[in-house]
Protein backbone atom coordinates (compact mmCIF):
# COMPACT_ATOMS: atom_id res chain seq x y z
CA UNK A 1 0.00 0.00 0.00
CA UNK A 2 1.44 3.25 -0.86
CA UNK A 3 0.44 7.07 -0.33
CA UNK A 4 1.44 10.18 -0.74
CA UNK A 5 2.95 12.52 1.83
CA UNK A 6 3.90 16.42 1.76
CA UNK A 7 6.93 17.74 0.67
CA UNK A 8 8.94 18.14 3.73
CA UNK A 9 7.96 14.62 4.54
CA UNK A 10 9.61 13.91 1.44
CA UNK A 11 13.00 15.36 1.67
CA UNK A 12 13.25 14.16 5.29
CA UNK A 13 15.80 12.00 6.24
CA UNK A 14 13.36 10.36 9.08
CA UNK A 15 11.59 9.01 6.07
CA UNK A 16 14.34 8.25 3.46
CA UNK A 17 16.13 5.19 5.28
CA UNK A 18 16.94 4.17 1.87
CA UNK A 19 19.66 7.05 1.41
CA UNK A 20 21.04 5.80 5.14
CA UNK A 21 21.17 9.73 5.98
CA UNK A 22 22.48 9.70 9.83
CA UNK A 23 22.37 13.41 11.68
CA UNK A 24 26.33 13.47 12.74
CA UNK A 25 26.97 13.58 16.58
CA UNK A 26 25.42 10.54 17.50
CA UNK A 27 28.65 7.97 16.52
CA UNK A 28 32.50 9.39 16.11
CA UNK A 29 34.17 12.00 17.43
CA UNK A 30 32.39 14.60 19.80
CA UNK A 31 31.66 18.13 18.17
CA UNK A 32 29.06 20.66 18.40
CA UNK A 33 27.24 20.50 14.98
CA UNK A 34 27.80 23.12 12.46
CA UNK A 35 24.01 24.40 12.58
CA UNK A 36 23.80 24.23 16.51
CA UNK A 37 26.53 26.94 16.70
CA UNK A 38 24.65 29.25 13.75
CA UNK A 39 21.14 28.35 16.46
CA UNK A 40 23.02 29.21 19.43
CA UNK A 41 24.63 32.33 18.48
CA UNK A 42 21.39 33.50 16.88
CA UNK A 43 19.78 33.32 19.84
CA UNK A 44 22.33 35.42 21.38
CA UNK A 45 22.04 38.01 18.70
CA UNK A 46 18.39 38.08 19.55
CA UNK A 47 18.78 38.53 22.55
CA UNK A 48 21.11 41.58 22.17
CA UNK A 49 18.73 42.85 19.57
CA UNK A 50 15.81 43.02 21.58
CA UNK A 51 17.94 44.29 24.52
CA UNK A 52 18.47 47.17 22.51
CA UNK A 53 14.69 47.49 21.72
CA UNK A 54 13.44 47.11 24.73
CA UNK A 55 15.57 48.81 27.43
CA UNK A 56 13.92 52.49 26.52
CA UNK A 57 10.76 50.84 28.02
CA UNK A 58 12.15 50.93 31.66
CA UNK A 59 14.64 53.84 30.93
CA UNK A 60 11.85 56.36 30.01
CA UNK A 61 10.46 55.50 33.38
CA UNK A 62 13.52 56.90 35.33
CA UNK A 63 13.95 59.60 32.73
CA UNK A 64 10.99 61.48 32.69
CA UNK A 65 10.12 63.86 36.25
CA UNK A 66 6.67 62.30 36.88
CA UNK A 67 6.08 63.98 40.59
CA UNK A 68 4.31 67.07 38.55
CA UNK A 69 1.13 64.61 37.27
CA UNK A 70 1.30 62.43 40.44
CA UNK A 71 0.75 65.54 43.04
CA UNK A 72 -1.99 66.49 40.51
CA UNK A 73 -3.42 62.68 40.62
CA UNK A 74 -3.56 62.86 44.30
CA UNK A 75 -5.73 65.93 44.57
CA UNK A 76 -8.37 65.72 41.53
CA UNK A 77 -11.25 64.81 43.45
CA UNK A 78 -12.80 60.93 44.93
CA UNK A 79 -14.38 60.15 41.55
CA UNK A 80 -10.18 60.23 39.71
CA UNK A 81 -9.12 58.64 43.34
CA UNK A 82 -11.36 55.59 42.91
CA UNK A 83 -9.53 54.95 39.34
CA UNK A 84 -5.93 55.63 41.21
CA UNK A 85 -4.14 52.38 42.57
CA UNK A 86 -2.49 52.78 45.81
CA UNK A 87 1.16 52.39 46.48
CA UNK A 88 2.47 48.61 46.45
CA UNK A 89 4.28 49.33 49.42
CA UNK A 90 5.32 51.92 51.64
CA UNK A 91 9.05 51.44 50.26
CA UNK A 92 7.96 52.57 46.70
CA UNK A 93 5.67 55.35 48.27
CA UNK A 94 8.93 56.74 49.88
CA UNK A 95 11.03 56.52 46.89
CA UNK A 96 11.06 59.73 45.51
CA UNK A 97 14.08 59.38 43.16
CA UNK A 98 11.90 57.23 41.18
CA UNK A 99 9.57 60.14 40.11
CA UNK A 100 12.06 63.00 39.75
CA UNK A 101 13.60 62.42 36.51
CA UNK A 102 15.39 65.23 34.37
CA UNK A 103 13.00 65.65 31.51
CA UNK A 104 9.66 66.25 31.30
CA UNK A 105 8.21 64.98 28.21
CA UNK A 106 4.16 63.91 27.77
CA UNK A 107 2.41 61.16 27.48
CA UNK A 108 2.22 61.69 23.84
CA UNK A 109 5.97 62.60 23.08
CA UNK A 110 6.95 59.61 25.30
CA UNK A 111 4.53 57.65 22.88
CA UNK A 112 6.20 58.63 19.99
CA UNK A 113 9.67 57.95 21.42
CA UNK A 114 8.75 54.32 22.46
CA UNK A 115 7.30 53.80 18.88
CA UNK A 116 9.95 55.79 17.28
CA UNK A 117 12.33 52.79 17.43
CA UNK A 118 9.43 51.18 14.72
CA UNK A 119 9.46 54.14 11.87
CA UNK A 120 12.97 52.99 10.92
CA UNK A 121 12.24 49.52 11.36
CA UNK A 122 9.24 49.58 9.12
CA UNK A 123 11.30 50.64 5.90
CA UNK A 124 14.21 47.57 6.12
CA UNK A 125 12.21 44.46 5.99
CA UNK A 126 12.06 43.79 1.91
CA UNK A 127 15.15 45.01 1.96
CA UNK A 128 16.77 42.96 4.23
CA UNK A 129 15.04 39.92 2.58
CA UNK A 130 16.63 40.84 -1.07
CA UNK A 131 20.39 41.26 0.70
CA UNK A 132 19.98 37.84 2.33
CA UNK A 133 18.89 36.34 -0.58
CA UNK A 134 21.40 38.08 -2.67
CA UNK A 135 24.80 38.56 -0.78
CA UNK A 136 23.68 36.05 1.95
CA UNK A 137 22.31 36.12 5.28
CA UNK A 138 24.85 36.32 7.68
CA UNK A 139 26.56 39.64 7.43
CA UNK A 140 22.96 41.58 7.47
CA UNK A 141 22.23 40.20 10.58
CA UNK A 142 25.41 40.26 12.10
CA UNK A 143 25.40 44.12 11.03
CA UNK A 144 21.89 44.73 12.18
CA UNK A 145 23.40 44.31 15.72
CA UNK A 146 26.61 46.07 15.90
CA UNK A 147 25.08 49.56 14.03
CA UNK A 148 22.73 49.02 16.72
CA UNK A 149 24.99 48.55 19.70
CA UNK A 150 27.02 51.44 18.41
CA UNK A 151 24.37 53.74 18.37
CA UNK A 152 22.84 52.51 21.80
CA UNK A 153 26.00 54.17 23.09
CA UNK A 154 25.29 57.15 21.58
CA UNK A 155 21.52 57.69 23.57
CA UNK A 156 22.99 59.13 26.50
CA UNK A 157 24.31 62.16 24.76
CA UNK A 158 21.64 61.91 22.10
CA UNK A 159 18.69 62.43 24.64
CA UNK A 160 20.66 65.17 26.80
CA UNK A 161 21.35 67.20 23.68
CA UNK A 162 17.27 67.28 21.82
CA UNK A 163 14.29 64.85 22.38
CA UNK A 164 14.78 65.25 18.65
CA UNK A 165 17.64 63.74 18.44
CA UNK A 166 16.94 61.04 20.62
CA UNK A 167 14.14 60.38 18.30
CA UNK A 168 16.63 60.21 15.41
CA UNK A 169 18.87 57.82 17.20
CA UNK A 170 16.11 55.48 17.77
CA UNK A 171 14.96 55.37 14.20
CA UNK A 172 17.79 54.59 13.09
CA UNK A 173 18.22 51.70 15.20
CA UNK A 174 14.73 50.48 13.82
CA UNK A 175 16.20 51.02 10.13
CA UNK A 176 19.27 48.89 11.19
CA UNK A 177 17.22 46.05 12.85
CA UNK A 178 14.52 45.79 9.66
CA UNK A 179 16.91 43.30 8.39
CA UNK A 180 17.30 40.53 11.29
CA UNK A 181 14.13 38.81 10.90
CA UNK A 182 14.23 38.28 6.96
CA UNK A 183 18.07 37.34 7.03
CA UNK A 184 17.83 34.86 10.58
CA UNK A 185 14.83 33.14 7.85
CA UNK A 186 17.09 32.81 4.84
CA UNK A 187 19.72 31.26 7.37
CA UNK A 188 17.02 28.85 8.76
CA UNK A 189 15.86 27.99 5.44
CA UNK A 190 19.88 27.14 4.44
CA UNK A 191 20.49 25.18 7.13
CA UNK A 192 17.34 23.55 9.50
CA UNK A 193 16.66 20.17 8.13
CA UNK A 194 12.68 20.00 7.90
CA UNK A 195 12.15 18.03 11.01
CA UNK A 196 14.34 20.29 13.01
CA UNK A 197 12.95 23.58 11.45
CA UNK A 198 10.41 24.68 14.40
CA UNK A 199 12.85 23.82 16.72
CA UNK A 200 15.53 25.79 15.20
CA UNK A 201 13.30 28.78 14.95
CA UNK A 202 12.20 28.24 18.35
CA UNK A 203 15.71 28.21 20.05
CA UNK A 204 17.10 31.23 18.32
CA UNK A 205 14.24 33.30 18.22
CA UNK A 206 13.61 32.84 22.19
CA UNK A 207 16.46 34.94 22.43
CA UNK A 208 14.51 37.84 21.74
CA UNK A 209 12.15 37.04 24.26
CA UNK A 210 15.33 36.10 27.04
CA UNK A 211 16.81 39.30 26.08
CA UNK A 212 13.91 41.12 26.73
CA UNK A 213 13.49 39.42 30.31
CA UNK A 214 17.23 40.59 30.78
CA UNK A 215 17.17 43.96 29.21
CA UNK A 216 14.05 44.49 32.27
CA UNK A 217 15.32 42.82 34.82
CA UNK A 218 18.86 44.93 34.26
CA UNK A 219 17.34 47.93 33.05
CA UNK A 220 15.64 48.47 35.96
CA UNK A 221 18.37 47.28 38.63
CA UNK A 222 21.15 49.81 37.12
CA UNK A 223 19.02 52.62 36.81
CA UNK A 224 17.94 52.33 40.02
CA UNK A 225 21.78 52.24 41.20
CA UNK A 226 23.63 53.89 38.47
CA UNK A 227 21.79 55.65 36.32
CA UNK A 228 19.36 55.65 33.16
CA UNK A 229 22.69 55.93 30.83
CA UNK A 230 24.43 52.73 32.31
CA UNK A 231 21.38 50.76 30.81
CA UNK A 232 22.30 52.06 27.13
CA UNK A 233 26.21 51.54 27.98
CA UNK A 234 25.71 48.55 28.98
CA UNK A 235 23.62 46.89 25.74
CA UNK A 236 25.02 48.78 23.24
CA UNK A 237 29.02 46.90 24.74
CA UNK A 238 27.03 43.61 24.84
CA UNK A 239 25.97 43.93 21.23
CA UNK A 240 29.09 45.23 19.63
CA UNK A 241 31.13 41.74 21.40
CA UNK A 242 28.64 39.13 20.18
CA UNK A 243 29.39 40.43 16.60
CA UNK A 244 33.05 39.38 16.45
CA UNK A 245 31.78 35.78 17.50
CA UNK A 246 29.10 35.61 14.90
CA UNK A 247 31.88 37.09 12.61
CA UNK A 248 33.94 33.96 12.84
CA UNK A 249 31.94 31.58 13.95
CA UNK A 250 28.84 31.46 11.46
CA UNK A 251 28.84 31.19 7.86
CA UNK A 252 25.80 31.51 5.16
CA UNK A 253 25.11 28.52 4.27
CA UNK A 254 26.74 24.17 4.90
CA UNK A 255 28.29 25.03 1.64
CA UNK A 256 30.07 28.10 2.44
CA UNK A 257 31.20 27.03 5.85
CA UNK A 258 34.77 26.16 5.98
CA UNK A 259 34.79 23.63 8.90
CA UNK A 260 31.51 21.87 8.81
CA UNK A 261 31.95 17.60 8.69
CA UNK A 262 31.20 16.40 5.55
CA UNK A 263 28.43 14.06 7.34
CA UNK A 264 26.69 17.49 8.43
CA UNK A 265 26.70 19.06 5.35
CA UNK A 266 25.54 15.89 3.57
CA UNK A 267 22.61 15.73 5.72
CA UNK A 268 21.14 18.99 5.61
CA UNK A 269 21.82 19.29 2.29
CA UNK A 270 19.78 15.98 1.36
CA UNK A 271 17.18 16.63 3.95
CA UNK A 272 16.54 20.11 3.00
CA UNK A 273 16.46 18.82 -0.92
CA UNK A 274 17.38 21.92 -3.07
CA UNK A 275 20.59 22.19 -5.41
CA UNK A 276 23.42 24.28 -4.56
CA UNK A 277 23.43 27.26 -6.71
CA UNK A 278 26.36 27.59 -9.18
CA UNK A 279 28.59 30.32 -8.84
CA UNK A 280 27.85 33.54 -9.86
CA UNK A 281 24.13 32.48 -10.20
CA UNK A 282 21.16 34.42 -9.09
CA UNK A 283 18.27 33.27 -6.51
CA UNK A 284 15.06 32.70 -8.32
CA UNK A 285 12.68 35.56 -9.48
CA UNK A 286 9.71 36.38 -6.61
CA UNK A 287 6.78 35.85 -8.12
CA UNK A 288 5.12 38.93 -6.56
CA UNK A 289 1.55 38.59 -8.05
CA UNK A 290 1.48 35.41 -6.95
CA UNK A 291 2.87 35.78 -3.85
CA UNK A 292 0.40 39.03 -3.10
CA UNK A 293 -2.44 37.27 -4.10
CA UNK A 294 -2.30 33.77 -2.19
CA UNK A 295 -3.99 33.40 1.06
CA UNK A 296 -1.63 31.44 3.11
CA UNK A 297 0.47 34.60 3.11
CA UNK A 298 -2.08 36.74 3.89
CA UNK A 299 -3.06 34.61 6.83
CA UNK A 300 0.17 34.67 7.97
CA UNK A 301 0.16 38.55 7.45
CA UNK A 302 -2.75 39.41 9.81
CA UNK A 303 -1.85 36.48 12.37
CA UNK A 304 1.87 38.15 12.48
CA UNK A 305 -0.12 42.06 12.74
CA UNK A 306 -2.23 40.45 15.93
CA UNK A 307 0.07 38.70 17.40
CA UNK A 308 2.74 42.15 17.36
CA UNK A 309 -0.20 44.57 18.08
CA UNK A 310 -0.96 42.87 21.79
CA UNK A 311 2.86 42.02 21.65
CA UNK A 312 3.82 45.37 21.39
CA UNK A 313 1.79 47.26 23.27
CA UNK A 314 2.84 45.47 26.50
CA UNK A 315 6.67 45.55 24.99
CA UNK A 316 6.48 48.82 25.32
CA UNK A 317 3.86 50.26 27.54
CA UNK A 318 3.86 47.44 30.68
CA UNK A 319 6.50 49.36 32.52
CA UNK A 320 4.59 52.42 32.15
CA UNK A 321 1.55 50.87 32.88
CA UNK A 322 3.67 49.27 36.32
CA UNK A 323 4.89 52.54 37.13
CA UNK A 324 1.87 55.15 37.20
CA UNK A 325 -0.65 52.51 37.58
CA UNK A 326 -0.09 49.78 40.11
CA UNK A 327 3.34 52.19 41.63
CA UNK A 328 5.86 50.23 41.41
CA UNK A 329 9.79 51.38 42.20
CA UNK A 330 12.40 50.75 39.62
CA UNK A 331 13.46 47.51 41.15
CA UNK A 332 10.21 46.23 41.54
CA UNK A 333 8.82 47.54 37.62
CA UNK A 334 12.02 45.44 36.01
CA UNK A 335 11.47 42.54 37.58
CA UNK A 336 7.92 42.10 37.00
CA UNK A 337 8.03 43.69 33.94
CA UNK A 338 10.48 40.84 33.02
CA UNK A 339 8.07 37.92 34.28
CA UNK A 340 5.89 37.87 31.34
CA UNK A 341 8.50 37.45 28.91
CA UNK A 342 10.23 35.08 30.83
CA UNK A 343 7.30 32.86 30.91
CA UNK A 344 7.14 33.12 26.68
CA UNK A 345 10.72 32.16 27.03
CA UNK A 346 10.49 29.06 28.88
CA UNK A 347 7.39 27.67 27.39
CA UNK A 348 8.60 28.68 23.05
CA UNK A 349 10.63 26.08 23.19
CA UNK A 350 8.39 23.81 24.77
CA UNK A 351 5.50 24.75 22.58
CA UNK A 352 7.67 24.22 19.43
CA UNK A 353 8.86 20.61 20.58
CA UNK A 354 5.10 19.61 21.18
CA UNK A 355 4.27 20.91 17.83
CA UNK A 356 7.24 19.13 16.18
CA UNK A 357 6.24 15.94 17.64
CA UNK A 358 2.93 16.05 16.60
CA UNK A 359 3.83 16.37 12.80
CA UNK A 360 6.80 14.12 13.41
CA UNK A 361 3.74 11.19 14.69
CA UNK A 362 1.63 12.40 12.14
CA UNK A 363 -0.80 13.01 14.78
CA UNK A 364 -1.84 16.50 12.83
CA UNK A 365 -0.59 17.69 9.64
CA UNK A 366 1.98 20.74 9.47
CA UNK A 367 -1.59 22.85 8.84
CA UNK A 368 -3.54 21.65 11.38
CA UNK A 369 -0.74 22.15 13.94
CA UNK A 370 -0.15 25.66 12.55
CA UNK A 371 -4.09 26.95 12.63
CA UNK A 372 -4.36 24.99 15.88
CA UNK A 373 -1.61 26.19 17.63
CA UNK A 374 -2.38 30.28 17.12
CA UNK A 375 -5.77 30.13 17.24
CA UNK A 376 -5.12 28.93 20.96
CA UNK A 377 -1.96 30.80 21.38
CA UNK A 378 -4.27 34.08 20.78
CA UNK A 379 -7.51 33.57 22.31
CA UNK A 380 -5.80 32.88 25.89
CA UNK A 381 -4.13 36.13 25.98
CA UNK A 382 -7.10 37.84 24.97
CA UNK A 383 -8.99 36.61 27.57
CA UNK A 384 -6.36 37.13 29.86
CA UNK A 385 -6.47 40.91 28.81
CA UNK A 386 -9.93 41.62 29.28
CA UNK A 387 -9.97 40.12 32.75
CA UNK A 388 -6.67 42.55 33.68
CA UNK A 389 -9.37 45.28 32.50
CA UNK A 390 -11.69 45.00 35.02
CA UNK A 391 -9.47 43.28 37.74
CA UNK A 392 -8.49 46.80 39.16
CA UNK A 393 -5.61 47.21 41.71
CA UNK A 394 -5.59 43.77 42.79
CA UNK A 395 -1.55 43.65 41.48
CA UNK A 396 -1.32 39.71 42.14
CA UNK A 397 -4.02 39.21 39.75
CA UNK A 398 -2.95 41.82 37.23
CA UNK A 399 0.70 40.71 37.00
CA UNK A 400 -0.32 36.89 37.04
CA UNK A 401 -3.25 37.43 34.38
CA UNK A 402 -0.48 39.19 32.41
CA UNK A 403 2.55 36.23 32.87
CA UNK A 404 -0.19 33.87 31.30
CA UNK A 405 -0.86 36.40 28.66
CA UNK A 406 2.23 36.49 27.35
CA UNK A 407 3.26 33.04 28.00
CA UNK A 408 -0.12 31.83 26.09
CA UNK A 409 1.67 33.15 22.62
CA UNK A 410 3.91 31.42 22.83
CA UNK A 411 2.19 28.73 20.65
CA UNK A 412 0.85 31.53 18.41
CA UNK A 413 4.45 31.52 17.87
CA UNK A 414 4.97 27.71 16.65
CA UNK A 415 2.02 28.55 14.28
CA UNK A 416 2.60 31.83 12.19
CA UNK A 417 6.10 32.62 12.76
CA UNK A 418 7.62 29.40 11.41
CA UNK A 419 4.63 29.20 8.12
CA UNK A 420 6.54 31.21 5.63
CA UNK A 421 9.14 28.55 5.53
CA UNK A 422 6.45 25.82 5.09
CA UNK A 423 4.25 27.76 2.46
CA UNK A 424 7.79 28.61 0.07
CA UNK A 425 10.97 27.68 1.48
CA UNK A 426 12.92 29.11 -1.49
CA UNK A 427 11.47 32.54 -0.55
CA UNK A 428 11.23 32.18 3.17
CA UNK A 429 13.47 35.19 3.72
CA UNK A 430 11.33 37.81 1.28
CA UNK A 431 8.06 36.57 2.94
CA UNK A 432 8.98 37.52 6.19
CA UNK A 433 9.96 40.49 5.22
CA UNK A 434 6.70 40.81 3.63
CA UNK A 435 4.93 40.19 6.95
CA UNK A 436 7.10 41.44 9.21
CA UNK A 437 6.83 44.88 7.21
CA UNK A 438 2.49 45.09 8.15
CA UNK A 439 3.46 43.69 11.32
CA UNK A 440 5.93 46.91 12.37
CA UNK A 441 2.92 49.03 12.32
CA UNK A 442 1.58 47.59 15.54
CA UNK A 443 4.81 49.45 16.86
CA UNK A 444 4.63 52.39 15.42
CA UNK A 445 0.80 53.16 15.71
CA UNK A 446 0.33 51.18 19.19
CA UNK A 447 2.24 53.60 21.86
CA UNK A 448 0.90 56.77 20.05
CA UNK A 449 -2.67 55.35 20.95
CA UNK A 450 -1.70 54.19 24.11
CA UNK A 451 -0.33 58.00 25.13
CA UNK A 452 -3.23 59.57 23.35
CA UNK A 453 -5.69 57.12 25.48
CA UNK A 454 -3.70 57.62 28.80
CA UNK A 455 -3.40 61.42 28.37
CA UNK A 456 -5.26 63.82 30.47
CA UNK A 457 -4.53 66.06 34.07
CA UNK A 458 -5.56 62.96 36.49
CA UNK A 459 -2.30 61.17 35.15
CA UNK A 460 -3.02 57.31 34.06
CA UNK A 461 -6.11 55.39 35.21
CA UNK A 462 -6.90 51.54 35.21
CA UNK A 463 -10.24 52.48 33.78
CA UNK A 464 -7.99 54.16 30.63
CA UNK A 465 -5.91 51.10 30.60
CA UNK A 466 -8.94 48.97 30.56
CA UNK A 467 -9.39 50.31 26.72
CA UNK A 468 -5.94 49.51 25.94
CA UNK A 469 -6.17 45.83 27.18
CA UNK A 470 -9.41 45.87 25.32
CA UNK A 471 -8.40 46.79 21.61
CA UNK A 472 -5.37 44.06 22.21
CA UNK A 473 -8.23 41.57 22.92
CA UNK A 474 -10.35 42.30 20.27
CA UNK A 475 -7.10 42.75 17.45
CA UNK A 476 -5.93 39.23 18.43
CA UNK A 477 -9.32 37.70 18.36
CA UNK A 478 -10.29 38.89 14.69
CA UNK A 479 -6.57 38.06 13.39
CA UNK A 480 -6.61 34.62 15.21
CA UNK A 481 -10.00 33.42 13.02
CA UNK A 482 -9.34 34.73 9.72
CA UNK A 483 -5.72 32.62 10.00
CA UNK A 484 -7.68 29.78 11.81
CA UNK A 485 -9.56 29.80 8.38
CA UNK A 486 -7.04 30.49 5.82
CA UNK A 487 -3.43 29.48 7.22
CA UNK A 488 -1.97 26.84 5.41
CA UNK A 489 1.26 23.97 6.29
CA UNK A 490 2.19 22.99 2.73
CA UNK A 491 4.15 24.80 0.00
CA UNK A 492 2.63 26.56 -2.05
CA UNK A 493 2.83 25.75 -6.19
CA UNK A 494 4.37 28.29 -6.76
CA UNK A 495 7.71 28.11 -4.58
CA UNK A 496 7.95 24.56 -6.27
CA UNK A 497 10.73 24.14 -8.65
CA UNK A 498 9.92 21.93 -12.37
CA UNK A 499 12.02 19.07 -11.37
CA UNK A 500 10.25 18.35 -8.01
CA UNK A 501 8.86 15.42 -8.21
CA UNK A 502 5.93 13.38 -6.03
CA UNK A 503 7.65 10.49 -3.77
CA UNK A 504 5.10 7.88 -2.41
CA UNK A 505 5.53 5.82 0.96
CA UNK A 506 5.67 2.42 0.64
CA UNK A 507 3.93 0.72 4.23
């Protein structure tokens, strides 16, 4: 009896015993595989990435002089004091220093400057698909993260000399990080055997979310002790160090790598099933109309917009939200701040194993774990939001509601984020650059509305935040049915190449 199976099933060594493909490591000398090293230090580059990205998020809480809005808070009148949280403790109460920073920017301008980082970012993410594809995808992510740790250092100065030109500093940062998601997806493409490929996506993309725990957790520790600038010191050194060790350590592709085992490169080659280019030859044409007009990559679009819009807007705004809502010091704001994210750290890699396995046992097909996966992996944060609106000052409940928030995507994440390489593996890179690009405007439009709704002379209410939580909710309900509906697992015909040909499974 013999059937047919999908493409990656195909070109899977699991299910080729005929070619006697064995992954390397298991007999012979001890080594740490070629494409373990590229995993590991991509995670690491994540992780200094979003370090960079997200540190402004607790810095802006110690820069800005907040006492002005707070005195004004406290005297408004009982119907604005019923909406104002008490102090967590009488340690924050006392802590002065944390409200007397040296500028005194609004709610609006300190929306722009949190989404500022995303007007750069917005304008790099074709782009940085095309240079991946074209002069390979190692140096423009390698790149992305030493411009960005060099102009990190630069903040400081930046911010003490013009808002303006802090502004400037951070859009360029955004313009110099546009390229890391399209060229880490060329890499994966190059070198993550199909069977490994959520896994490999999983481990080096939880760096982001690790280096965003970090970045809070030591963001708000050494401003509390040394200063907002030590934060940006700090990341920006971090950044420019991992880049000599991706330098010399990673290489585009098992072809171009000088000191890969031959058994390595033989079996991601074979596994991932696509020629080596000959020199001097160019990557395939995209086939834009098709590509613009197929609705796997639209689903994956609007899953990737509602999954950043609620992703964002706590990214940015949930140390803000920690500090003139439920009053919590520095120390206290980091830390928790962190929790959320560190809870989507532990359990990505959990929920990408799980998903693995079940395509691995052929207990769901690749689409059915992908539709399944973020329709769940959105609807429990949104629920989790709209409780956190009407669960008031109880900050045990708010900061737990918002740990399983987070956490919950983290199977959104082993659902969209890995489907460009299943719907066209050849142009993997381009289509999350695609993506990615209607996904930045979550973090560009997101803060603004989150200052605009949190404006006014009573300083920041739960009842305003409750609207915030609320749009998040409904934006990742919508998005989480229409790619429920339309997602897809298998390649689409057009990524295909002529000579592909249908393998059947003899049982």
């Amino acid at each position: 009896m013999s059937r047919i199976v999908d493409e990656e099933e195909q070109r899977s060594p699991a299910l080729l015993p005929s070619m006697e493909v064995v992954p390397p490591g298991r007999n012979g000398k001890p080594w740490i595989p070629a494409r373990y090293v590229m995993t590991i230090l991509g995670f690491l580059g994540f992780f200094n990435l979003y370090a960079l990205r997200v540190n402004m998020s607790v810095a802006i809480v110690a820069m800005v002089d907040q006492t002005e809005k707070t005195v004004a808070s406290a005297v408004i009148g009982n119907d604005s004091a019923d909406e104002i949280c008490p102090y967590f403790n009488y340690t924050t109460a006392s802590h002065g220093q944390d409200k007397r920073g040296e500028f005194t920017w609004s709610s609006q301008l300190q929306g722009i400057i949190l989404g500022s980082f995303f007007y750069g970012y917005i304008f790099t993410q074709l782009a940085g698909a095309w240079v991946a594809k074209k002069f390979g995808p190692k140096q423009p992510f390698g790149l992305s993260a030493l411009f960005s740790g060099v102009l990190a250092l630069l903040i400081p100065t930046a911010a003490k000399w013009h808002v303006g030109a802090l502004i400037a500093t951070r859009i360029l940062q955004g313009f110099f990080q546009g390229v890391c998601f399209p060229s880490m997806h060329t890499m994966i493409s190059l070198w993550a055997p199909p069977l490994e490929r959520t896994r490999m996506v999983a481990i080096s993309y939880s760096g982001m979310h690790v280096g965003t725990v970090g970045a809070l957790i030591i963001s708000g520790l050494m401003a509390d002790r040394w200063g907002w600038e030590s934060i940006f010191y700090f990341f920006g050194s971090t950044s420019v160090a991992w880049y000599f060790l991706w330098f010399f350590l990673v290489f585009d592709s098992p072809d171009t790598h000088p000191r890969i085992s031959k058994a390595e490169r033989t079996f991601i080659t074979t596994a991932i099933g696509r020629p080596k280019l000959a020199e001097n030859e160019l990557p395939p044409a995209v086939p834009w109309k098709k590509v613009l007009t197929s609705l796997p990559v639209w689903a994956i679009a609007v899953g990737h917009f509602g999954n950043n819009w609620g992703f964002y807007t706590l990214l940015t705004n949930l140390p803000t939200y920690f500090s003139k809502v439920l009053h919590f010091s520095l120390k206290e704001n980091g830390m928790l701040s962190a929790m959320p994210y560190l809870a989507l750290a532990v359990l990505m890699p959990i929920s990408a194993y799980i998903a693995d396995y079940l395509r691995r046992k052929r207990i769901l097909s690749t689409t059915q774990v992908r539709r399944s996966f973020h329709f769940v992996g959105q609807i429990i944060p949104a629920a989790c939001l709209i409780a956190v609106g009407y669960i008031g000052c109880d900050v045990y409940g708010a900061v737990t509601l918002l740990v399983l928030s987070v956490g919950g995507t983290a199977l959104a994440l082993s659902g969209f984020q890995v489907n460009h390489i299943d719907v066209s593996p050849t142009f993997a890179g381009t289509l999350m650059g695609l993506t990615n690009t209607l996904a930045t405007i979550p973090g560009i439009v997101g803060p603004f509305v989150v200052g605009l709704i949190t404006s006014g002379p009573s300083g920041q209410t739960f009842t305003q935040w409750r609207i915030v939580f609320f749009i998040s909710a409904g934006i990742y309900l919508v998005t989480a049915l229409f790619y429920a509906l339309f997602a897809s697992g298998e390649p689409a015909k057009w990524d295909r190449k002529k000579t592909d040909k249908s393998l059947e499974e003899h049982d």
